[in-house]
Protein backbone atom coordinates (compact mmCIF):
# COMPACT_ATOMS: atom_id res chain seq x y z
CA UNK A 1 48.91 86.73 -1.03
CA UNK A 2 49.03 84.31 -4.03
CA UNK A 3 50.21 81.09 -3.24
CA UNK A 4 51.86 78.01 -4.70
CA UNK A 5 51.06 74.49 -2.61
CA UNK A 6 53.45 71.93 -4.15
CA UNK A 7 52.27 68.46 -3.52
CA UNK A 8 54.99 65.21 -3.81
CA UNK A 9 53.71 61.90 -5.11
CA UNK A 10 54.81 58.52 -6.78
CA UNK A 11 52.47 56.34 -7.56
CA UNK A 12 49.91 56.40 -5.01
CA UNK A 13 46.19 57.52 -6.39
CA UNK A 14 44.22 56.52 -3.68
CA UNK A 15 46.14 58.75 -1.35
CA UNK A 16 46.53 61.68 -4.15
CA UNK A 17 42.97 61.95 -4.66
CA UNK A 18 41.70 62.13 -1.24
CA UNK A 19 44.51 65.25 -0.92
CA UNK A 20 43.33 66.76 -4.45
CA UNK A 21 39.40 66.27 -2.55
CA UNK A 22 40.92 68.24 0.55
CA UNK A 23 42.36 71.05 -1.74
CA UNK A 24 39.08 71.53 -3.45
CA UNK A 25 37.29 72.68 -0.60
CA UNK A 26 39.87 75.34 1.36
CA UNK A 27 38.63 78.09 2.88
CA UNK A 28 41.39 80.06 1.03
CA UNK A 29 41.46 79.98 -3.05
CA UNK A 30 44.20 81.71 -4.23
CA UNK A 31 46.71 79.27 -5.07
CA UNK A 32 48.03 77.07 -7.75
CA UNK A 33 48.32 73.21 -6.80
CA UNK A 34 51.37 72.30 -8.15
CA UNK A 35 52.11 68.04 -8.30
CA UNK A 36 55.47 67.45 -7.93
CA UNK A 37 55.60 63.50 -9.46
CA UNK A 38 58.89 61.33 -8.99
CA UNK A 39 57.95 59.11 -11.98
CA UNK A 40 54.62 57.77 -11.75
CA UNK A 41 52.72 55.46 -13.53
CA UNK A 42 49.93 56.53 -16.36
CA UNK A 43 47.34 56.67 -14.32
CA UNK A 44 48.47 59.36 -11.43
CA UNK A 45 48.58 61.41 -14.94
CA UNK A 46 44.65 60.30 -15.19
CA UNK A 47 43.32 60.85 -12.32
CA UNK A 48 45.03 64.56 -12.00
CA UNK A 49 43.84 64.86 -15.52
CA UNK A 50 40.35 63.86 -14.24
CA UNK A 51 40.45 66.30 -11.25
CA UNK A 52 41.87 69.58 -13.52
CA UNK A 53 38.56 70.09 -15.36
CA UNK A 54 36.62 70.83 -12.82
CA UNK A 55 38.90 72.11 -10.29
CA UNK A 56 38.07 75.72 -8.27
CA UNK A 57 41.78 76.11 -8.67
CA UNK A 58 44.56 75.57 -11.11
CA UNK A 59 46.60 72.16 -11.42
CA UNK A 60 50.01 71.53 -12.92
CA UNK A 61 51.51 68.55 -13.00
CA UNK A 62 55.55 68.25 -13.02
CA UNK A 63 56.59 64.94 -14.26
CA UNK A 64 60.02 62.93 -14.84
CA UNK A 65 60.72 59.46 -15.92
CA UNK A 66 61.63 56.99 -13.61
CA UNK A 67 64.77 56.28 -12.80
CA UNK A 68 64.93 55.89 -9.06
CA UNK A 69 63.91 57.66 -6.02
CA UNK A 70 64.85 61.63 -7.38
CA UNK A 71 62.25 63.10 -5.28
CA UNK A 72 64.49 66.03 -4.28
CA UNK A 73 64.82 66.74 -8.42
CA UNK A 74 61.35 66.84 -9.18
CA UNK A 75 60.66 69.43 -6.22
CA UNK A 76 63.33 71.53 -6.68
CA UNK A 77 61.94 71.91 -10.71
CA UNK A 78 58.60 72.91 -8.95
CA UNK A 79 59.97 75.30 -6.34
CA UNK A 80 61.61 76.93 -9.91
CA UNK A 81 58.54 76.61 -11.71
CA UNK A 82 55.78 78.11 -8.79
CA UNK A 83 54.46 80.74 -10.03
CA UNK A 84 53.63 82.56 -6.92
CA UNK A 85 55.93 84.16 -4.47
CA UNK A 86 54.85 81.84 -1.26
CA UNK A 87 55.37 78.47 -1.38
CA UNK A 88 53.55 75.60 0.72
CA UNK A 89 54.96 72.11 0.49
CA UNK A 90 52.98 69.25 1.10
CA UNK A 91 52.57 65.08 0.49
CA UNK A 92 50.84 62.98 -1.43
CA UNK A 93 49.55 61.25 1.20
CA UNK A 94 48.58 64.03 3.55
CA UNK A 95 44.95 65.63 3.70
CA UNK A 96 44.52 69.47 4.44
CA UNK A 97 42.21 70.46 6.91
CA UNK A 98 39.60 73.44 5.00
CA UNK A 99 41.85 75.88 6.82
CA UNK A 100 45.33 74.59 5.96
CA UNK A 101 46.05 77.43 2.95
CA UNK A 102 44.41 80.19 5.04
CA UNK A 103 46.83 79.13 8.13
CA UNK A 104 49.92 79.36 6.31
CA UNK A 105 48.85 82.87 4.35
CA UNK A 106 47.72 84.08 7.60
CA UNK A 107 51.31 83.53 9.49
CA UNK A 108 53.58 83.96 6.85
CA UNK A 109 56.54 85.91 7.26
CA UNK A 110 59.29 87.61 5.92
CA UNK A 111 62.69 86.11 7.31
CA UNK A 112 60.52 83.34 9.03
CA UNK A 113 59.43 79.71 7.49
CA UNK A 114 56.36 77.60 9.31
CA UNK A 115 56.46 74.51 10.64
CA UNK A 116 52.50 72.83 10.57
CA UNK A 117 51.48 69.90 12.20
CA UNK A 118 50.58 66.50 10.71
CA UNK A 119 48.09 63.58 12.83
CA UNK A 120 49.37 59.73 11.33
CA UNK A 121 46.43 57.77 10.87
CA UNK A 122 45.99 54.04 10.66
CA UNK A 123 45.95 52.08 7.47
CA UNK A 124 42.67 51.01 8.43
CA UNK A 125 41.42 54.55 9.37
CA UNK A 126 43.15 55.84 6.25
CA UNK A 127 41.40 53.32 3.69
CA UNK A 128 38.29 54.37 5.47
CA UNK A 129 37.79 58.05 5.27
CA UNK A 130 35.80 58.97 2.01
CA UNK A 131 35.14 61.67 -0.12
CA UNK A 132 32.40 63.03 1.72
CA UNK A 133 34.14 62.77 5.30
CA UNK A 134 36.56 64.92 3.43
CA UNK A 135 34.02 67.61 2.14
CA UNK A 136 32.59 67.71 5.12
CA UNK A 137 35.37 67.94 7.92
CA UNK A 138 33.97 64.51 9.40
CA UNK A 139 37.70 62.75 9.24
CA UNK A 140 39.37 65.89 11.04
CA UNK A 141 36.72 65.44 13.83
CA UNK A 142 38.17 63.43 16.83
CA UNK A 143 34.87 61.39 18.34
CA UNK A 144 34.88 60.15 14.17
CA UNK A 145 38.49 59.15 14.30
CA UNK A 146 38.34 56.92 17.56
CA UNK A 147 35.06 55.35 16.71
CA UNK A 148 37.51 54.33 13.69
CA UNK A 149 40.33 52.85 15.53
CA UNK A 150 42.34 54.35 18.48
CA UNK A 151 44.29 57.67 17.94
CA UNK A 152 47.38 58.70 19.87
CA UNK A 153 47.51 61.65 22.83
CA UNK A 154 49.68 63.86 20.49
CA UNK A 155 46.93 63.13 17.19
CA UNK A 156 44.11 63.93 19.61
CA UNK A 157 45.69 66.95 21.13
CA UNK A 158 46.05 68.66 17.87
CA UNK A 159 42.53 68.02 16.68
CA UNK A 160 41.31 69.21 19.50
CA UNK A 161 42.80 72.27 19.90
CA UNK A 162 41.89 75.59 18.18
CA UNK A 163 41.41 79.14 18.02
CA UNK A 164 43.32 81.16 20.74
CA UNK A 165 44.08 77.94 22.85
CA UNK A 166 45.60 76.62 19.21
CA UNK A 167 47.72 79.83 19.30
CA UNK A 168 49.05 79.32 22.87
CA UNK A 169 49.78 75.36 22.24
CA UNK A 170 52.14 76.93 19.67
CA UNK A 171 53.56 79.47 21.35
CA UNK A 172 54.16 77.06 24.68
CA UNK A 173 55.09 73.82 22.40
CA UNK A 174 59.17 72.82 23.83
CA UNK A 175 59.37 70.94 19.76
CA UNK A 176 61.62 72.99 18.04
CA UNK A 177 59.64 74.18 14.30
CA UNK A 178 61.32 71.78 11.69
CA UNK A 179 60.96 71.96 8.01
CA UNK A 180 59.18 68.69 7.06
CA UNK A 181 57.82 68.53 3.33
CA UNK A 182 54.65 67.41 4.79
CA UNK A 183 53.59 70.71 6.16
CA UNK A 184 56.11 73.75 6.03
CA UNK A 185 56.01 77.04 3.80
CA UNK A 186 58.52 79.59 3.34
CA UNK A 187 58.61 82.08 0.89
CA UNK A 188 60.38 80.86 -2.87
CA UNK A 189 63.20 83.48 -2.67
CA UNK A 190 64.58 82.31 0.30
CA UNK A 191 64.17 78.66 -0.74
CA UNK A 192 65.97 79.28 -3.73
CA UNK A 193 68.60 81.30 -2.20
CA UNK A 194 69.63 77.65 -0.19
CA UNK A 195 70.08 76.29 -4.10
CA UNK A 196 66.90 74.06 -2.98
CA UNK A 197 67.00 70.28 -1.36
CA UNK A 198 69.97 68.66 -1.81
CA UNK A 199 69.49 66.31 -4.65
CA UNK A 200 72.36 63.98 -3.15
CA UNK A 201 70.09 62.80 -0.18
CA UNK A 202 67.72 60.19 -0.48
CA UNK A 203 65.65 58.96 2.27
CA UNK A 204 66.19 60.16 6.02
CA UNK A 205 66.68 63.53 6.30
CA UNK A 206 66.18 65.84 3.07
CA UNK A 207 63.56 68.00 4.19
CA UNK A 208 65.12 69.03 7.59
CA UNK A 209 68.37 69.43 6.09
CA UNK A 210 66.55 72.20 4.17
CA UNK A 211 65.35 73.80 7.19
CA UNK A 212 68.63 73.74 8.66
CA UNK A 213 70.21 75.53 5.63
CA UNK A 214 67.20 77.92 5.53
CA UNK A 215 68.14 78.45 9.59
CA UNK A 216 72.03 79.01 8.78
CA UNK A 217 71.04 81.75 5.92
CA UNK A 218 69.17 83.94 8.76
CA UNK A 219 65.36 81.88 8.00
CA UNK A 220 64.02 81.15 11.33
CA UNK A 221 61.47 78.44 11.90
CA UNK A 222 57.94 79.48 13.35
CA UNK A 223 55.55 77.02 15.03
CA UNK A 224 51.69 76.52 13.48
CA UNK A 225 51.71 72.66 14.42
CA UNK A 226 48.32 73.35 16.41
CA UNK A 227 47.03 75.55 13.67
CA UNK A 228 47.81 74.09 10.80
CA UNK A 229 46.86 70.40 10.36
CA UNK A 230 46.76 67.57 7.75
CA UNK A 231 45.93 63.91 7.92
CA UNK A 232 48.86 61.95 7.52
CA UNK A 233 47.47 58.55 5.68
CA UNK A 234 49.16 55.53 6.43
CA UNK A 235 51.44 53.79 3.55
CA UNK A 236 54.78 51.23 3.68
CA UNK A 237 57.85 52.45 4.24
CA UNK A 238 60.09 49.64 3.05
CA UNK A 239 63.31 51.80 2.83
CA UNK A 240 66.24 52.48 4.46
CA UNK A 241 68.30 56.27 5.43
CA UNK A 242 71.70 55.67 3.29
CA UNK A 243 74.74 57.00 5.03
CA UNK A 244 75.38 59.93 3.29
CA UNK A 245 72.13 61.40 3.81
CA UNK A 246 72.90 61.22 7.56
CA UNK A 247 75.92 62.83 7.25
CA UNK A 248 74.66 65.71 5.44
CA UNK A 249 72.41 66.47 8.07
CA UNK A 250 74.90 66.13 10.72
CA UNK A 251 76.92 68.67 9.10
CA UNK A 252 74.70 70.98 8.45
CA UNK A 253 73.42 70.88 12.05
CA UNK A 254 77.01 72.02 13.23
């Protein structure tokens, strides 16, 4: 299966390149990494610039000025513009395990979207992990992590976990699978068939609206949060969930 990972981002290159490390060494190559960028400055350009020529895979990079947080725009351009049939969608600020493509190809499903699992981090622990613990699994690897700084039960629980255990954990899980734009996939038809995220919600909310619309037009979530696993790196969040964002999501939850 040929696959398109789409990748959000605005203006944060310290995060973006430790994900565009963690993409470089998956255990699964065929995909396109599209970056879907809400108006960053120059240098996000430069660095994914700096990354393409080399890169075991290909890079686009989806760009619009400016104007506000129009996060929603930008993605819904690179759902339109994937070129692949199966579509993962990711953060800027979230490192894939080696296995996180080859998860999501392995479970997907017709008539079904995944829901993966994502392990915050620290700012401190997130500033610390390198290119090298990258390359070489050493940040995914609990012991590493708590010598670090202290990681929660629910963090350590799904680093820990794998192979048929993993499987169980998901099958058993009570969490209901969610879409969240850190870790879900779905295939592009049925993403398109929802008419994409709804460009009229800003923060709080977008990405499980989308889920619930994929649910109401017959898409049923799946659960790989033990399977498939990113590092969620640690960044401000000086916003707030406007009102009609909420009520969009209460609506569509009726």
């Amino acid at each position: 299966m040929k696959i398109s990972v789409i990748v959000s981002t605005y203006n944060a290159e310290e995060w973006l390149e430790k994900v565009l490390i963690g993409y470089s060494v998956q255990t699964y190559h065929d995909f396109e990494l599209i970056i879907a960028d809400d108006g960053s400055r120059p240098s996000t350009k430069e660095l994914i610039d700096q990354y393409r020529e080399n890169y075991p895979v290909p890079i686009r990079h989806l760009w619009h000025e400016d104007e506000g947080y129009r996060r929603q725009e930008i993605l819904n351009v690179a759902i339109v513009e994937a070129s692949h049939e199966y579509i993962i969608m990711t953060d800027g600020d979230c490192i894939p395990r080696k296995d996180f493509v080859e998860v999501h190809a392995k479970y997907a499903e017709k008539g079904r979207f995944l829901s993966g699992g994502y392990c915050k981090l620290s700012m401190k622990v997130s500033k610390l992990i390198s290119k090298d613990d990258i390359i070489n699994g050493t940040c995914f690897d609990v012991k590493w992590l708590k010598s670090k700084d202290k990681l929660g039960f629910s963090q350590t629980l799904k680093l820990s976990t794998d192979g048929v255990m993993a499987t169980i954990m998901d099958t058993i899980t009570p969490t209901t699978p969610s879409f969240n734009n850190c870790n879900s996939s779905g295939f592009k038809e049925d993403m398109i068939a929802i008419n994409g995220y709804d460009e009229r919600m800003k923060y709080g909310g977008p990405d499980r609206e989308f889920g619930e619309r994929l649910e109401n037009n017959g898409i049923k979530g799946k659960q790989i949060r033990y399977q498939a696993i990113v590092l969620h790196l640690d960044h401000a969040r000086g916003y707030k969930t406007p009102v009609l964002s909420k009520q969009i999501l209460r609506f569509e939850k009726r």
